[in-house]
N, C-alpha and C. Protein backbone atom coordinates (compact mmCIF):
# COMPACT_ATOMS: atom_id res chain seq x y z
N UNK A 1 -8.68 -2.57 -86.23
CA UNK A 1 -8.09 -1.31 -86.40
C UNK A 1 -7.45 -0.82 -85.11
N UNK A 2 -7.73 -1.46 -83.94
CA UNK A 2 -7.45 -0.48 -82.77
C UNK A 2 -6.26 -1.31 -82.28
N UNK A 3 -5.89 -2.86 -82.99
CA UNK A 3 -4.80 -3.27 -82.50
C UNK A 3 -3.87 -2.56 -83.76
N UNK A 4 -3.90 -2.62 -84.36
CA UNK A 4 -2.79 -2.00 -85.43
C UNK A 4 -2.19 -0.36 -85.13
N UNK A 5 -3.35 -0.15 -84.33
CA UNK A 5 -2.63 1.66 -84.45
C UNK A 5 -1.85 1.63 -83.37
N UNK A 6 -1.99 0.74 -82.08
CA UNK A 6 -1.34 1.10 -80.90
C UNK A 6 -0.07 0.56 -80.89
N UNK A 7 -0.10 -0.66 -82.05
CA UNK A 7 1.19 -1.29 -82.34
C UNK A 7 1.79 -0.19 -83.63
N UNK A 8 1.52 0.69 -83.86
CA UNK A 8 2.16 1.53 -84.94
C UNK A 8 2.63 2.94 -84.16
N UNK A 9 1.57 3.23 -83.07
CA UNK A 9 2.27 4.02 -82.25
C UNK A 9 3.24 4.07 -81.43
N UNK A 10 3.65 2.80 -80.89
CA UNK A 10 4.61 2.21 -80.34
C UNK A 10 5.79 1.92 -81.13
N UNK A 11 5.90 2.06 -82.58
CA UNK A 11 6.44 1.96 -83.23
C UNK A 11 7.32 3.13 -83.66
N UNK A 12 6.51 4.20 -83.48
CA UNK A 12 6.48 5.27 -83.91
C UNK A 12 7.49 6.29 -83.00
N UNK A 13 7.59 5.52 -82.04
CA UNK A 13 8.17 6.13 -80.84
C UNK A 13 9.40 6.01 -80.42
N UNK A 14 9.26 4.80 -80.95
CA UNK A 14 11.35 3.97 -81.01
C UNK A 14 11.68 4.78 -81.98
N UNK A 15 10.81 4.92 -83.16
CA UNK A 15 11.70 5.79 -84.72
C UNK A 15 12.53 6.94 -84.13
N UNK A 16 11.21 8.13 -83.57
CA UNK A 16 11.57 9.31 -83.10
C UNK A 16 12.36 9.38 -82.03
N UNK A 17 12.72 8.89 -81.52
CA UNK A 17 14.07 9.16 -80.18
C UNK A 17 15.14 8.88 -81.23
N UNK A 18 15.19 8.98 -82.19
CA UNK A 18 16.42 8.55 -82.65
C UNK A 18 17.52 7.38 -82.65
N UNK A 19 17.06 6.54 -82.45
CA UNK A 19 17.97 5.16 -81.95
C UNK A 19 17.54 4.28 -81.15
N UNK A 20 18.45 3.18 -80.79
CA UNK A 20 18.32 2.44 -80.09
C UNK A 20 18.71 3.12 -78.49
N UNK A 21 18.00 3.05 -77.71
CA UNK A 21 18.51 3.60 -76.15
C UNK A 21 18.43 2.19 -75.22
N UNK A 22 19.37 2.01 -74.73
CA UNK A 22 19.48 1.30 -73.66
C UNK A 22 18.70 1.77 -72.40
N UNK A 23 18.08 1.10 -71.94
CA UNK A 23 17.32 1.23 -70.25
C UNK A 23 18.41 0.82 -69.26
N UNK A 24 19.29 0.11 -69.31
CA UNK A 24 19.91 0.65 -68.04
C UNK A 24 20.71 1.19 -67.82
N UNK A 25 21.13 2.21 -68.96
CA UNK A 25 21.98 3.18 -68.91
C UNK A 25 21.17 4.44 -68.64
N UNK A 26 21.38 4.99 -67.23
CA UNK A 26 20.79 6.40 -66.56
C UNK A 26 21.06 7.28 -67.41
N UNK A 27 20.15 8.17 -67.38
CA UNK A 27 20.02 9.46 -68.29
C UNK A 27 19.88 10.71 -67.31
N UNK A 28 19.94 11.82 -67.19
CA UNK A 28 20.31 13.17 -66.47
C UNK A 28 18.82 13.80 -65.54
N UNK A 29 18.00 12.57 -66.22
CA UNK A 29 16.91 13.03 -65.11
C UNK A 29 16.95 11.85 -63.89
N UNK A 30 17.39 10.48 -64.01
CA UNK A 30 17.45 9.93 -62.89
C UNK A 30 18.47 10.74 -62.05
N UNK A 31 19.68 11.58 -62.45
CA UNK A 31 20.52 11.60 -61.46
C UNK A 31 19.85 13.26 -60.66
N UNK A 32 19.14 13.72 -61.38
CA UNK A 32 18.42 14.69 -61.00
C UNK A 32 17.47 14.73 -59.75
N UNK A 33 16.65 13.82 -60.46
CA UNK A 33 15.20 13.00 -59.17
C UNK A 33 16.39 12.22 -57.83
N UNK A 34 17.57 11.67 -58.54
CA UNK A 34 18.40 11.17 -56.80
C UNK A 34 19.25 12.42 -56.21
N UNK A 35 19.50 13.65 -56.64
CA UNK A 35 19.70 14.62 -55.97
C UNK A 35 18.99 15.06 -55.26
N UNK A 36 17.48 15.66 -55.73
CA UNK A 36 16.33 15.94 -55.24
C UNK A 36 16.09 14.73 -53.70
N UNK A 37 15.94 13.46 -54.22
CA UNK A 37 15.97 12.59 -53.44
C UNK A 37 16.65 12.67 -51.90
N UNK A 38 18.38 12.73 -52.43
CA UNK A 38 19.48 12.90 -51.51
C UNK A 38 19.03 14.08 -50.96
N UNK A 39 18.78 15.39 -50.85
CA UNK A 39 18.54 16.75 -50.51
C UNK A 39 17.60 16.37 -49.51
N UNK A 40 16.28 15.79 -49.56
CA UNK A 40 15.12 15.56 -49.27
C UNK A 40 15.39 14.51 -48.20
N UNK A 41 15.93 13.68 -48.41
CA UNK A 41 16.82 12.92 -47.30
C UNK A 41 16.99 13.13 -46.46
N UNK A 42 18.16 14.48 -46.54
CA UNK A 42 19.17 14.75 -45.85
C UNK A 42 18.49 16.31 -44.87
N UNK A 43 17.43 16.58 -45.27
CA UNK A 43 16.51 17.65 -44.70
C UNK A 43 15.51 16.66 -43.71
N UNK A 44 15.32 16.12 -44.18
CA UNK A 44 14.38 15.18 -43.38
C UNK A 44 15.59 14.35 -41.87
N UNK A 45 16.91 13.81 -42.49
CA UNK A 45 17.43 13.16 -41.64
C UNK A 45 17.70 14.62 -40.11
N UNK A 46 18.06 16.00 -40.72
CA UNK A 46 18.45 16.85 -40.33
C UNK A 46 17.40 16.99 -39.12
N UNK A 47 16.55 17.78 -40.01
CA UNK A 47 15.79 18.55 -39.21
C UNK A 47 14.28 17.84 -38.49
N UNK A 48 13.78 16.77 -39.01
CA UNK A 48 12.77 15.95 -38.62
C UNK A 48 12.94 14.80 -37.95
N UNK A 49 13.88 13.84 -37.91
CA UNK A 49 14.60 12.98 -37.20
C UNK A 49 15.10 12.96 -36.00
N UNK A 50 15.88 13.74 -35.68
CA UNK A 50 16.22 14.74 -34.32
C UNK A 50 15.37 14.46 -33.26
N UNK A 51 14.26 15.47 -33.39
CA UNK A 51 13.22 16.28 -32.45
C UNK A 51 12.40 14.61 -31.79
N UNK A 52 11.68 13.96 -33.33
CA UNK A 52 11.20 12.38 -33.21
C UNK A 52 11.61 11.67 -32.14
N UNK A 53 13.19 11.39 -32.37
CA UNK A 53 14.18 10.32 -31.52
C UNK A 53 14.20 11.11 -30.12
N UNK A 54 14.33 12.57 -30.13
CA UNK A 54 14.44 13.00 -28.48
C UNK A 54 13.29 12.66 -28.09
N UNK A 55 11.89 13.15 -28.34
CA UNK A 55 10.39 13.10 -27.95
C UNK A 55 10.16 11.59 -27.40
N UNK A 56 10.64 10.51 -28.18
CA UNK A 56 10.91 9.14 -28.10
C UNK A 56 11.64 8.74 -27.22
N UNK A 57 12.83 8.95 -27.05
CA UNK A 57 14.09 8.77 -26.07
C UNK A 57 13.31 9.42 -24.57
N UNK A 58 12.72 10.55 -24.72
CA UNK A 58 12.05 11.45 -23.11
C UNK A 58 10.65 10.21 -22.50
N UNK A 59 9.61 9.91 -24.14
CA UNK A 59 8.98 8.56 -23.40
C UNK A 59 9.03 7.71 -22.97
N UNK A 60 10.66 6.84 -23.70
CA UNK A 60 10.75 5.86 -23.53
C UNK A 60 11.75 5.80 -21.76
N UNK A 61 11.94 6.81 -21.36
CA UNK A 61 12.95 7.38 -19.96
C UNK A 61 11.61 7.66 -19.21
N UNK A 62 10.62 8.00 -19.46
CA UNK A 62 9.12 8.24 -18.53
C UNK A 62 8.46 7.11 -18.23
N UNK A 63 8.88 5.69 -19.33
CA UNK A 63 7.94 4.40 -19.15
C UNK A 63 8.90 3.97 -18.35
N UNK A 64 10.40 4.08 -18.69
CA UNK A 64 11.40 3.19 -17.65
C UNK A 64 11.10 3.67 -16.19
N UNK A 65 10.83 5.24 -16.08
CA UNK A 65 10.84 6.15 -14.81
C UNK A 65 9.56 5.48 -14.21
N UNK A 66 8.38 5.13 -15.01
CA UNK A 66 7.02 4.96 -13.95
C UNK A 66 7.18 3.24 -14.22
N UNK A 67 7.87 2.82 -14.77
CA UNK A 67 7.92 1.25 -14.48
C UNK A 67 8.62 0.73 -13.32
N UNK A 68 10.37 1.59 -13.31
CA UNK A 68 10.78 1.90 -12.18
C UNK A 68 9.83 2.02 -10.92
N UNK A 69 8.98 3.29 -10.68
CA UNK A 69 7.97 3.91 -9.65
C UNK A 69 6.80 2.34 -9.27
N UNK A 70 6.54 1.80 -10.51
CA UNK A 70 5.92 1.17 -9.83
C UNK A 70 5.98 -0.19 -9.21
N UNK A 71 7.85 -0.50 -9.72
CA UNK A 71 8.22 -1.93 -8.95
C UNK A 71 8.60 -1.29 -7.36
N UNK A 72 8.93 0.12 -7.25
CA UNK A 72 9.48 0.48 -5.93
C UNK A 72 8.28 0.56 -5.43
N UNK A 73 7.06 0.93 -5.35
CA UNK A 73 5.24 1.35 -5.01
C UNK A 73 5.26 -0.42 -4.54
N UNK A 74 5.13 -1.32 -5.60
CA UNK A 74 4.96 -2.58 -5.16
C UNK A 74 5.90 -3.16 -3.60
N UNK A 75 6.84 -3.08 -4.06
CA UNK A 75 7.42 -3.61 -3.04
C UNK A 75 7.75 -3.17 -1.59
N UNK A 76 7.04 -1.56 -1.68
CA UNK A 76 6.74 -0.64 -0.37
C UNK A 76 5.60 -1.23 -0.33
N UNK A 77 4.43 -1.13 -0.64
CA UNK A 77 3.52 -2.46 -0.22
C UNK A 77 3.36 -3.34 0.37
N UNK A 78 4.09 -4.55 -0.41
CA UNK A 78 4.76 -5.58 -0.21
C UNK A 78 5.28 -5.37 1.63
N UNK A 79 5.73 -4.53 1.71
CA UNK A 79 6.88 -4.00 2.88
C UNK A 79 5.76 -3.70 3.90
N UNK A 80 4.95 -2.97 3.60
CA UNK A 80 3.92 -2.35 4.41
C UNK A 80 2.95 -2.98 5.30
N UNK A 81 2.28 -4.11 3.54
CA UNK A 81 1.63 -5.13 4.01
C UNK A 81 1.96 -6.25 4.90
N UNK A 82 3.34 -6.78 5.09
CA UNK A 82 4.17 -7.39 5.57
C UNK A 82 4.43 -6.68 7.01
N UNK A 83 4.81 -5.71 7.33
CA UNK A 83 4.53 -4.64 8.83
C UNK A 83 3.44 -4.48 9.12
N UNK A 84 1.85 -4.48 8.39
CA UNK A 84 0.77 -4.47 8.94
C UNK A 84 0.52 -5.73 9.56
N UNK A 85 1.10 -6.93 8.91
CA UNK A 85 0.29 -8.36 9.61
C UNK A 85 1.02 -8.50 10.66
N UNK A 86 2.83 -8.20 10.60
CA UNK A 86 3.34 -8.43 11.97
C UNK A 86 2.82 -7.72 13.37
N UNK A 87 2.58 -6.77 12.49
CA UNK A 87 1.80 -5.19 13.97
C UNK A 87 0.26 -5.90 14.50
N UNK A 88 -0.36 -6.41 13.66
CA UNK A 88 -1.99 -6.93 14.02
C UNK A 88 -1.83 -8.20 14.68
N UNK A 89 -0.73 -9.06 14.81
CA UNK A 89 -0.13 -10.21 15.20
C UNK A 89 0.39 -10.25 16.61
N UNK A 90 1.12 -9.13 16.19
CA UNK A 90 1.34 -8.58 17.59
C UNK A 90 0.07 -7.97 18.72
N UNK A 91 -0.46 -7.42 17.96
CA UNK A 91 -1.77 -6.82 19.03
C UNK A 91 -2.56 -7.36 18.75
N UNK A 92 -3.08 -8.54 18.35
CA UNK A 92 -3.85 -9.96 18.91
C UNK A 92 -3.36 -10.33 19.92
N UNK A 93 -2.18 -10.36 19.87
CA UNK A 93 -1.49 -11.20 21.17
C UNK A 93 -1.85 -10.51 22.75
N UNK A 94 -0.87 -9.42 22.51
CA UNK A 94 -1.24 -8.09 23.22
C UNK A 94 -2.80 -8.32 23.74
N UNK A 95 -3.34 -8.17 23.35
CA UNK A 95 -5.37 -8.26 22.94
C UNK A 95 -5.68 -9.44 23.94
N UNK A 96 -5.19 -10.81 23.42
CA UNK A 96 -5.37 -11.84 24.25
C UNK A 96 -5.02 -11.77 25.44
N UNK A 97 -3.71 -11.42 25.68
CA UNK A 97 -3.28 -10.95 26.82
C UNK A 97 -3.59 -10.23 28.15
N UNK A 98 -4.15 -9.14 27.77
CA UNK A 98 -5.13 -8.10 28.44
C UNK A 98 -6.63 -8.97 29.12
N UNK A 99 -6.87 -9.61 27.30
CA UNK A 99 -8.26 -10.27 27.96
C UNK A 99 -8.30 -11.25 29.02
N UNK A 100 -7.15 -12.46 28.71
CA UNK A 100 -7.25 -13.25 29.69
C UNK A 100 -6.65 -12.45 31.67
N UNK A 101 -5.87 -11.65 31.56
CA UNK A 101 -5.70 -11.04 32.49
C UNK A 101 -6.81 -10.12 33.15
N UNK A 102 -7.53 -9.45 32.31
CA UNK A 102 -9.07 -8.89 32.76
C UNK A 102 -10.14 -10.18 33.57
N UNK A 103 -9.92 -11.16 32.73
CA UNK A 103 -10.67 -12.32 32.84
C UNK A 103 -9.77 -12.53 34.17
N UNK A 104 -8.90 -12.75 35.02
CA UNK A 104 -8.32 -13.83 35.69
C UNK A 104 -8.78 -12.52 36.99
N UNK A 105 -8.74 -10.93 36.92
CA UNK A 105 -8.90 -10.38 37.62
C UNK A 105 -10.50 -10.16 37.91
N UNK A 106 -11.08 -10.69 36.83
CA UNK A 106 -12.94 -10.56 36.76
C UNK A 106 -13.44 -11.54 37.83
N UNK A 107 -12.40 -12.44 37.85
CA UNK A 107 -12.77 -13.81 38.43
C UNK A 107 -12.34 -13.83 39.54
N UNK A 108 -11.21 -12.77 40.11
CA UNK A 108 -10.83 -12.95 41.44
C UNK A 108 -11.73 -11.68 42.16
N UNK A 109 -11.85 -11.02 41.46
CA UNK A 109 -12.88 -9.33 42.24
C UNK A 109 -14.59 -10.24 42.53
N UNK A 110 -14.43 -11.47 41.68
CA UNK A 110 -15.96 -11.90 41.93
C UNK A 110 -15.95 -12.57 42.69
N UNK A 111 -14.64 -13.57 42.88
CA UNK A 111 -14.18 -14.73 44.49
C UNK A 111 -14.18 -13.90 45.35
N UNK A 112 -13.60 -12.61 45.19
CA UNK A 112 -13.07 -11.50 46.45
C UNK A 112 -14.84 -11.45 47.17
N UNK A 113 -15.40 -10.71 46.18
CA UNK A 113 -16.87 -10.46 46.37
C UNK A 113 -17.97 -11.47 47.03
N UNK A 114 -17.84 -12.57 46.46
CA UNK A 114 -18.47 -13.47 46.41
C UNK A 114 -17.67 -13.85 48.15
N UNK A 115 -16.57 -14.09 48.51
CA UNK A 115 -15.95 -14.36 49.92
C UNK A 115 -16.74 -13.48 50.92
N UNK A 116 -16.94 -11.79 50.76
CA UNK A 116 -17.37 -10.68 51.28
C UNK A 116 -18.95 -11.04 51.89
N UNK A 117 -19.17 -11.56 50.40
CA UNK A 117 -20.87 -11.26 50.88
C UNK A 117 -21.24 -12.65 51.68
N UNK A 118 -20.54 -13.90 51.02
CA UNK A 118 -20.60 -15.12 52.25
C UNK A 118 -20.04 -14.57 54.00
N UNK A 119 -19.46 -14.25 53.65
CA UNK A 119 -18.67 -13.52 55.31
C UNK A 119 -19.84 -12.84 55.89
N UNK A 120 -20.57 -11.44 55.21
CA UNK A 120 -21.69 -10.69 55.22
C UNK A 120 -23.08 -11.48 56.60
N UNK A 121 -23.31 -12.56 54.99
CA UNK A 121 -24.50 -13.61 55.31
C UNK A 121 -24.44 -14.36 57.11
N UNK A 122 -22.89 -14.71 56.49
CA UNK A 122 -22.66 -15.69 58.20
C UNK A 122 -22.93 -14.72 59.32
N UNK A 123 -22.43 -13.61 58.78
CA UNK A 123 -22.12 -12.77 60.22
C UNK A 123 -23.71 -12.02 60.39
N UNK A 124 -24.90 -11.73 59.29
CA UNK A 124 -25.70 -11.54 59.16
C UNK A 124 -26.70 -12.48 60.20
N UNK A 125 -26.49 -14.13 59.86
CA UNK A 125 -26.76 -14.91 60.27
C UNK A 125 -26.52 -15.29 61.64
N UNK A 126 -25.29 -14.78 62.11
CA UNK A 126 -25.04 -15.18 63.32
C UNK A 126 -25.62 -14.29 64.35
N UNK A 127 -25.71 -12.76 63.97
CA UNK A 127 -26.48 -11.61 64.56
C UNK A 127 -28.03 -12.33 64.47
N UNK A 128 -28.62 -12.76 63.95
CA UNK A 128 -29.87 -13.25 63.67
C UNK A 128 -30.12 -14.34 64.77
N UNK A 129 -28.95 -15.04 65.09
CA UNK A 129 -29.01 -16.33 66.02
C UNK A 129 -28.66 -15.84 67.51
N UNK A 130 -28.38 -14.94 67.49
CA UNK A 130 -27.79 -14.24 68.72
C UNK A 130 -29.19 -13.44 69.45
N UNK A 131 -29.81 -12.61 68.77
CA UNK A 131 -30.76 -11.99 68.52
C UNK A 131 -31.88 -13.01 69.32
N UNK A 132 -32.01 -14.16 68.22
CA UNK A 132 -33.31 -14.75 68.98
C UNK A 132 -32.69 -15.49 70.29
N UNK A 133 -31.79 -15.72 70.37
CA UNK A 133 -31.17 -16.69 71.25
C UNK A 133 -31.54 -15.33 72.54
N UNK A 134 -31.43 -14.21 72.27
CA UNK A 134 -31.69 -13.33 73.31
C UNK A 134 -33.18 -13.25 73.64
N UNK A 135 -33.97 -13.23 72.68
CA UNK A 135 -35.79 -12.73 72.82
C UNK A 135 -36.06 -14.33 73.32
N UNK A 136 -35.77 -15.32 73.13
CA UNK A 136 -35.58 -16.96 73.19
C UNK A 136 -35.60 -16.85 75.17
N UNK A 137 -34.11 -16.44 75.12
CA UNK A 137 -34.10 -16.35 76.77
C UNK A 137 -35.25 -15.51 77.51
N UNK A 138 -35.14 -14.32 77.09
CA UNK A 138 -36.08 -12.70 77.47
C UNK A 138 -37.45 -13.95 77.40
N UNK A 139 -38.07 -14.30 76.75
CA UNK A 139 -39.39 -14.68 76.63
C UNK A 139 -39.47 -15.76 77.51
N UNK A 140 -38.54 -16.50 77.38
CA UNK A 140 -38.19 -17.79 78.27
C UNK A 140 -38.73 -17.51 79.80
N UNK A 141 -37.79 -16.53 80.28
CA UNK A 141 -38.03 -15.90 81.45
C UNK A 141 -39.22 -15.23 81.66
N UNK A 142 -39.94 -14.70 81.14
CA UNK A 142 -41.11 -13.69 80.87
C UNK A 142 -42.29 -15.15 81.58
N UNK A 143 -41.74 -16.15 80.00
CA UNK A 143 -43.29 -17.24 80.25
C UNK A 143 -42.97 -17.67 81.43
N UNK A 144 -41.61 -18.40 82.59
CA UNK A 144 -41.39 -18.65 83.29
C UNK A 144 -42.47 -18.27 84.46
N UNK A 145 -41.98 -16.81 84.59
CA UNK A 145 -42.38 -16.13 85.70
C UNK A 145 -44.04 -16.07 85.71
N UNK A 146 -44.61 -15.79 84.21
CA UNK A 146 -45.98 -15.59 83.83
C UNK A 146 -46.68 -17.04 84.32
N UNK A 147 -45.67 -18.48 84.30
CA UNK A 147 -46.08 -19.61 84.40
C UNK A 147 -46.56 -19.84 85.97
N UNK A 148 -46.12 -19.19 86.68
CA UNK A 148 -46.25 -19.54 88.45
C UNK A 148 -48.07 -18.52 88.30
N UNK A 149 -48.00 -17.67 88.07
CA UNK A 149 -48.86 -17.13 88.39
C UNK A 149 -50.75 -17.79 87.51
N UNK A 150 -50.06 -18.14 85.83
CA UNK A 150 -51.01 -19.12 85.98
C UNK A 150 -51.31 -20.16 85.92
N UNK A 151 -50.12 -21.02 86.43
CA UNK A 151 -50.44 -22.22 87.56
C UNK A 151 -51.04 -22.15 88.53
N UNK A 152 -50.90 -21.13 89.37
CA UNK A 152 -51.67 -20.76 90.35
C UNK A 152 -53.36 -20.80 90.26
N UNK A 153 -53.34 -20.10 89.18
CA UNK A 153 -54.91 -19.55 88.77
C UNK A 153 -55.44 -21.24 88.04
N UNK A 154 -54.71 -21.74 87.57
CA UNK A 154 -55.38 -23.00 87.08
C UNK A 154 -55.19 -23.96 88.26
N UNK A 155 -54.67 -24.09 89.61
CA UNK A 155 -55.03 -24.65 90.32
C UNK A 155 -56.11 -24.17 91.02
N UNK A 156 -55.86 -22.98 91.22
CA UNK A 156 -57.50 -22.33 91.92
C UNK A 156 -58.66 -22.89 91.55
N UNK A 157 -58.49 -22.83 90.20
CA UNK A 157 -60.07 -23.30 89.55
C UNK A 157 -60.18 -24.59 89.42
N UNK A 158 -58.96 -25.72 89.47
CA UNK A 158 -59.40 -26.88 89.34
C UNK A 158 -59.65 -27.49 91.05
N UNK A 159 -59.30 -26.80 92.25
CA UNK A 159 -58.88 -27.47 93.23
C UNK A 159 -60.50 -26.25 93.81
N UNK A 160 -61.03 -25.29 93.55
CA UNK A 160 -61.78 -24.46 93.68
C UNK A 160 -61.31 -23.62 94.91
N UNK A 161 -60.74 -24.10 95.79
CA UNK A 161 -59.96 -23.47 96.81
C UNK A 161 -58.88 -21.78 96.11
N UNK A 162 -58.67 -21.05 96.45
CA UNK A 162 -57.41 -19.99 96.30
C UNK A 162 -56.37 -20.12 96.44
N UNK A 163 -55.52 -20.52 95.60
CA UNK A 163 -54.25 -20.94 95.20
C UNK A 163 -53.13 -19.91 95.26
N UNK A 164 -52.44 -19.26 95.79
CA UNK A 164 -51.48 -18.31 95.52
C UNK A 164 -50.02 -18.77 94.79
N UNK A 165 -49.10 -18.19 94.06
CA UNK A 165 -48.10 -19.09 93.66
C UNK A 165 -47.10 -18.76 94.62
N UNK A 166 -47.13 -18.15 95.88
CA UNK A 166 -46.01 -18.51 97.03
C UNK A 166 -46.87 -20.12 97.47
N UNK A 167 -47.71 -20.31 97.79
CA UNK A 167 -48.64 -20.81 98.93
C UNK A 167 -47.91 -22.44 98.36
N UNK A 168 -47.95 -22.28 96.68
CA UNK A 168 -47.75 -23.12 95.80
C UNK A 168 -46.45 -23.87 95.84
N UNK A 169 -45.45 -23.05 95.83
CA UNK A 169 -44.30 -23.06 96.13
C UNK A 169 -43.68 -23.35 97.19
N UNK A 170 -44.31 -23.20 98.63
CA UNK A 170 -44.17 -23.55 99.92
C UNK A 170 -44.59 -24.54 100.25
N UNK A 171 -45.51 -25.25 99.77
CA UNK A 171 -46.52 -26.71 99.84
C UNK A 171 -45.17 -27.42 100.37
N UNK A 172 -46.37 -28.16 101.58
CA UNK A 172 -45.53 -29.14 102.53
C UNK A 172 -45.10 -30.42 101.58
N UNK A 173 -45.39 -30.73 100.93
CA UNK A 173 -44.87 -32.17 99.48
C UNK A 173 -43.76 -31.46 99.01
N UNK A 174 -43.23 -30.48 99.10
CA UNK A 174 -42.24 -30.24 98.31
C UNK A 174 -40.87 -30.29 98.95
């Protein structure tokens, strides 16, 4: 029963329109719904389209602008980093420079020094040799003179007689 009625309603439906109607001949509501359509379009192309494409066009000029910014950022870098190694290159050199010259003057203030205090020593040394060479003589003379008198006294006592150191000195053997 339920296939027969839907095929009778369908039937029923071609009767009542009155005829045969062609489908691809448009009827007054398609051209209606493509007015509506066209209107709707043409409000949309108007007034919504516009604003989109500028908002779009201003991002797409902000990505070029900071893509721009950041090949010029790079290559000031690039630039920077490239002036930092020549500048640190340079004052290594500089650096070495100084040092070995500190060094060549470290080494001559210590020859200078080192000449000074040998000079110092000798002359230290030679006052030292001078010195005894003087108390050397001074004593020399001292025991000399001290020597007559006890020669004297050690002939006294070995000869038991009184020995004077003229008497000594005058002796007929001499």
């Amino acid at each position: 029963m339920g296939e027969h009625s839907v095929t009778l309603l369908a039937a029923g439906q071609e009767g009542s329109a009155g005829g045969t109607q062609n489908f691809l001949v448009p009827n007054g509501t398609f051209f209606f719904v493509l007015a509506i359509f066209l209107i709707v379009l043409g409000v949309i192309g108007k007034f919504v389209v516009p604003p989109i494409q500028k908002v779009l066009g201003e991002r797409e000029k902000m990505v070029a602008k900071t893509t721009e910014d950041n090949r010029k950022a790079n290559e000031f870098e690039a630039a920077a980093d490239s002036d930092y190694r020549k500048e640190m290159a340079t004052a290594r050199g500089a650096a070495s420079g100084i040092r070995d010259e500190a060094r060549a003057e470290g080494r001559k203030i210590l020859d200078e020094h080192k000449g000074r205090a040998s000079e110092e020593a000798a002359a230290t040394l030679q006052q030292a040799a001078n010195e005894l060479k003087l108390q050397s003589d001074a004593i020399s003379t001292e025991l000399r003179s001290s020597v007559d008198a006890l020669s004297a006294t050690l002939a006294s006592r070995v000869l038991g007689v009184e020995v004077t150191s003229e008497s000594a000195t005058t002796a007929p053997g001499r």
